[in-house]
PDB file of N, CA and C in Angstrom:
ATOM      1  N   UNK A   1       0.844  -1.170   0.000  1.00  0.00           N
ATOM      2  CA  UNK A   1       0.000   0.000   0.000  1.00  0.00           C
ATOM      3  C   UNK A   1       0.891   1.235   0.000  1.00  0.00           C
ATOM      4  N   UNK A   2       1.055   1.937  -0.570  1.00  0.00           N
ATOM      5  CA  UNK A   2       1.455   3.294  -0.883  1.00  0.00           C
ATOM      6  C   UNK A   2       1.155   4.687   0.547  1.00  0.00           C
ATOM      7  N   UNK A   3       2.003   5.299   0.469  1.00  0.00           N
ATOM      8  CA  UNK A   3       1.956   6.754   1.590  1.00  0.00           C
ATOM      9  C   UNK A   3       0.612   7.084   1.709  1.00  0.00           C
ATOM     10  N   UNK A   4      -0.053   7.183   2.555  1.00  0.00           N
ATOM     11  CA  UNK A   4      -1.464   7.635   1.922  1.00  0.00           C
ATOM     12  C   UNK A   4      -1.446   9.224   2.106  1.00  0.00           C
ATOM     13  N   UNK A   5      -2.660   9.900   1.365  1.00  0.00           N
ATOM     14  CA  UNK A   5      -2.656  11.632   1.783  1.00  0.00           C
ATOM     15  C   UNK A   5      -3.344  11.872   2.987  1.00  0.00           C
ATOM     16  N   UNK A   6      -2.571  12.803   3.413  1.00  0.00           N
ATOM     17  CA  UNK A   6      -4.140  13.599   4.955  1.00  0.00           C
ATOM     18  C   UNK A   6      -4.978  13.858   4.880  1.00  0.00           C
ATOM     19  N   UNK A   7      -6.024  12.891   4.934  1.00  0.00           N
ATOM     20  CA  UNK A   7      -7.503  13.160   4.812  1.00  0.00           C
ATOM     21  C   UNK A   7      -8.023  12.118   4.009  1.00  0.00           C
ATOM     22  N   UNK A   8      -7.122  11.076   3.130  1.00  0.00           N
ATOM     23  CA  UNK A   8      -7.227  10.217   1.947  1.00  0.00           C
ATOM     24  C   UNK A   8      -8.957   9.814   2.527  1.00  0.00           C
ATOM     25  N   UNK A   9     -10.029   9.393   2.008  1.00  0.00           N
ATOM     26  CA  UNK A   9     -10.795   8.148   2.563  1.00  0.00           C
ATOM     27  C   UNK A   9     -10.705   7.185   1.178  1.00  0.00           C
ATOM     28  N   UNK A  10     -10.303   6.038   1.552  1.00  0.00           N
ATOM     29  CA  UNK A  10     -10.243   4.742   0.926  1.00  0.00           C
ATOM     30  C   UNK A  10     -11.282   3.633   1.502  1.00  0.00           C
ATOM     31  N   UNK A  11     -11.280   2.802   0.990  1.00  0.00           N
ATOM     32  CA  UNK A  11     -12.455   1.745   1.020  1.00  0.00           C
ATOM     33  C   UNK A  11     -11.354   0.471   1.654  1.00  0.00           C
ATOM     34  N   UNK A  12     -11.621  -0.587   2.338  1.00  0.00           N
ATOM     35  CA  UNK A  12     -10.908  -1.582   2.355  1.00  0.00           C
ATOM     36  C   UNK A  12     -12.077  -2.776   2.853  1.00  0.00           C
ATOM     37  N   UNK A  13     -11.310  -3.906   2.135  1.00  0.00           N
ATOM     38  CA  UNK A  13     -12.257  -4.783   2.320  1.00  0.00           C
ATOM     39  C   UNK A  13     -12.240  -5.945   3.550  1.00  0.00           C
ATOM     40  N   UNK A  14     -12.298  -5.442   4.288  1.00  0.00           N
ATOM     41  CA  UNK A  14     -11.906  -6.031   6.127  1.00  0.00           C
ATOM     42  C   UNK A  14     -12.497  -5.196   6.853  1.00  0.00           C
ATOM     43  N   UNK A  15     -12.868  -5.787   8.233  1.00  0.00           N
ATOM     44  CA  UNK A  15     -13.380  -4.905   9.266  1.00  0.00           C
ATOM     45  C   UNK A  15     -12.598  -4.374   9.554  1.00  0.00           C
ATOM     46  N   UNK A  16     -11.602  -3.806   9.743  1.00  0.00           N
ATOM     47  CA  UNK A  16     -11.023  -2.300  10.809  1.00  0.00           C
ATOM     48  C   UNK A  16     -10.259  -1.918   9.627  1.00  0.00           C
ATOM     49  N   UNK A  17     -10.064  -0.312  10.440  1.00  0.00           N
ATOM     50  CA  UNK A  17      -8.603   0.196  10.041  1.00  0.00           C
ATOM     51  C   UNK A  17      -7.309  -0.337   9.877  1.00  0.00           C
ATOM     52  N   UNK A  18      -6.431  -0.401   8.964  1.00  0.00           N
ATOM     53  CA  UNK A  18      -4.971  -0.580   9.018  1.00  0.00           C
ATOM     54  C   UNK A  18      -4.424   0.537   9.664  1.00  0.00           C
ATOM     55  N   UNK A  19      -3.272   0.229  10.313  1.00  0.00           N
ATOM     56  CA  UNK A  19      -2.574   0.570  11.383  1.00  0.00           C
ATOM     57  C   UNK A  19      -2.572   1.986  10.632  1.00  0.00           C
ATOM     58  N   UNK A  20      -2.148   2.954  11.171  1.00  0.00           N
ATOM     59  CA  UNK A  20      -2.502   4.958  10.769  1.00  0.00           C
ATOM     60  C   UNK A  20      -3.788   5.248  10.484  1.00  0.00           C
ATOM     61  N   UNK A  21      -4.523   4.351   9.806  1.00  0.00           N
ATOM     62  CA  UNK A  21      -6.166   4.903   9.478  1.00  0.00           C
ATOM     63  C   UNK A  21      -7.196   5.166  10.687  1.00  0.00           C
ATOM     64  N   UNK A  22      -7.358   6.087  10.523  1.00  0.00           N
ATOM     65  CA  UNK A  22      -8.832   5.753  11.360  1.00  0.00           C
ATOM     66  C   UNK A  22     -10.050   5.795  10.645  1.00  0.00           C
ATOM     67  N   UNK A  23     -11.513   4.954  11.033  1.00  0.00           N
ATOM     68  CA  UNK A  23     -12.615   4.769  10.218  1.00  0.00           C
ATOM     69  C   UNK A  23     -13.017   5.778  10.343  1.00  0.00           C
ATOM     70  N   UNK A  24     -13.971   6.016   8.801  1.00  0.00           N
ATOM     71  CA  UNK A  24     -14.478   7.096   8.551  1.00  0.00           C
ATOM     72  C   UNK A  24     -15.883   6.629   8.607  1.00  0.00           C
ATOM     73  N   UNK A  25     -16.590   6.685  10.728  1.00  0.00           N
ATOM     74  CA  UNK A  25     -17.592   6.701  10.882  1.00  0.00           C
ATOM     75  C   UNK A  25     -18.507   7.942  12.018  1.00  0.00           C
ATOM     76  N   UNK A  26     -17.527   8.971  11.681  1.00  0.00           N
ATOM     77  CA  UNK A  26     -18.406  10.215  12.353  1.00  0.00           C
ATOM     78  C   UNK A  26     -17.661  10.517  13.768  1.00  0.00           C
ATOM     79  N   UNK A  27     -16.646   9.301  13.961  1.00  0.00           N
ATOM     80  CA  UNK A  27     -16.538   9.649  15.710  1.00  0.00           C
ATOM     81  C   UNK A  27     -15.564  10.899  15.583  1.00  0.00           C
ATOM     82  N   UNK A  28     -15.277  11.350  17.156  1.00  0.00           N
ATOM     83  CA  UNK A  28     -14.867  12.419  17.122  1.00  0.00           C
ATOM     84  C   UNK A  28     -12.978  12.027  17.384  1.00  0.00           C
ATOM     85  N   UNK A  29     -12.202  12.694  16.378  1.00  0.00           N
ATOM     86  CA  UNK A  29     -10.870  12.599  16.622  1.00  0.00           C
ATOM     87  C   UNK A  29     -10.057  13.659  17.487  1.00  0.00           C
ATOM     88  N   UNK A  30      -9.018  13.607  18.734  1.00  0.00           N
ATOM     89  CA  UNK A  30      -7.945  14.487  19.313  1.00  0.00           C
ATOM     90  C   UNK A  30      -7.596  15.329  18.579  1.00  0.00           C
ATOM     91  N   UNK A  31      -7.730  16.693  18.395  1.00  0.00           N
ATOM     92  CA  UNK A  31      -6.726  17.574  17.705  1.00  0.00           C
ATOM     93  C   UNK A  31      -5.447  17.237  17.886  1.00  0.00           C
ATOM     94  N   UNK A  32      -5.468  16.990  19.059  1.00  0.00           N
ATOM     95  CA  UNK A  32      -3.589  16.957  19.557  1.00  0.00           C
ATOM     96  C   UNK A  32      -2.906  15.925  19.402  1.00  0.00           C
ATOM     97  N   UNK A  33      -3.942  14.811  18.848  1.00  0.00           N
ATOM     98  CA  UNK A  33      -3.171  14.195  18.216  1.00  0.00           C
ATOM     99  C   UNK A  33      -2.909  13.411  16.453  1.00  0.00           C
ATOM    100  N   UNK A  34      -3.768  14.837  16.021  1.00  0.00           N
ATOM    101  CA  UNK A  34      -4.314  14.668  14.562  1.00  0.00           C
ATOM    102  C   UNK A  34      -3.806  15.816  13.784  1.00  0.00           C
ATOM    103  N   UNK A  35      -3.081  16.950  14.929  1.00  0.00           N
ATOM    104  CA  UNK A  35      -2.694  18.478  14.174  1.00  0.00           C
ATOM    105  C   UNK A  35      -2.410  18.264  12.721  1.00  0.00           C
ATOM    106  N   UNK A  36      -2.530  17.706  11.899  1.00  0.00           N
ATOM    107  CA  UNK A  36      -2.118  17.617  10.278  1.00  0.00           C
ATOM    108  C   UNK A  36      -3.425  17.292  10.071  1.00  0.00           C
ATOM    109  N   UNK A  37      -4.463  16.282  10.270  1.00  0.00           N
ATOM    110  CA  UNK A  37      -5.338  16.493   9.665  1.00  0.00           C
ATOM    111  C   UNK A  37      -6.656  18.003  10.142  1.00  0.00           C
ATOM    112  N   UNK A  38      -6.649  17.969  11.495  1.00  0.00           N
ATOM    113  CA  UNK A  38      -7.046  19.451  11.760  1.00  0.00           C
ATOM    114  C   UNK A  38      -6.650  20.566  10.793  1.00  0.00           C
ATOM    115  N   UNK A  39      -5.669  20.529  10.722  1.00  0.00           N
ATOM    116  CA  UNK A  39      -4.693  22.240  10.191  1.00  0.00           C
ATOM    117  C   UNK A  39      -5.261  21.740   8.755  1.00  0.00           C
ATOM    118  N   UNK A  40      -5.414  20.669   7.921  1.00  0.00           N
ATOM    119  CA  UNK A  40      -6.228  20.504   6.741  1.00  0.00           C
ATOM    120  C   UNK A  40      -7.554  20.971   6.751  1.00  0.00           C
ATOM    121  N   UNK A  41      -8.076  20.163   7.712  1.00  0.00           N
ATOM    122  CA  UNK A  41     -10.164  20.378   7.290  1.00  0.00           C
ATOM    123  C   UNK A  41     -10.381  20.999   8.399  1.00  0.00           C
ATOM    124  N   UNK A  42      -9.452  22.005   8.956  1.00  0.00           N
ATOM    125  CA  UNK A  42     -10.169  23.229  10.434  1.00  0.00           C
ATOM    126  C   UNK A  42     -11.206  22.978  11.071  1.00  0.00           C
TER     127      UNK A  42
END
């Protein structure tokens, strides 16, 4: 699998995230520990 971008959403065909992803199901993420994707989508 390739670098992914900040913010990428990809599809995968398994239940969870691979290790750096988190699911894209609404929950709420740490700024403090996401400052790159924050400082992207404010």
């Amino acid at each position: 699998m390739s670098e992914p971008f900040i913010g990428e959403i990809r599809m995968f065909g398994f239940q969870f995230a691979p290790r750096g992803w988190a699911t894209c199901d609404g929950q709420l993420l740490p700024i403090s520990q996401n400052s790159a994707l924050f400082s992207l989508l404010g």
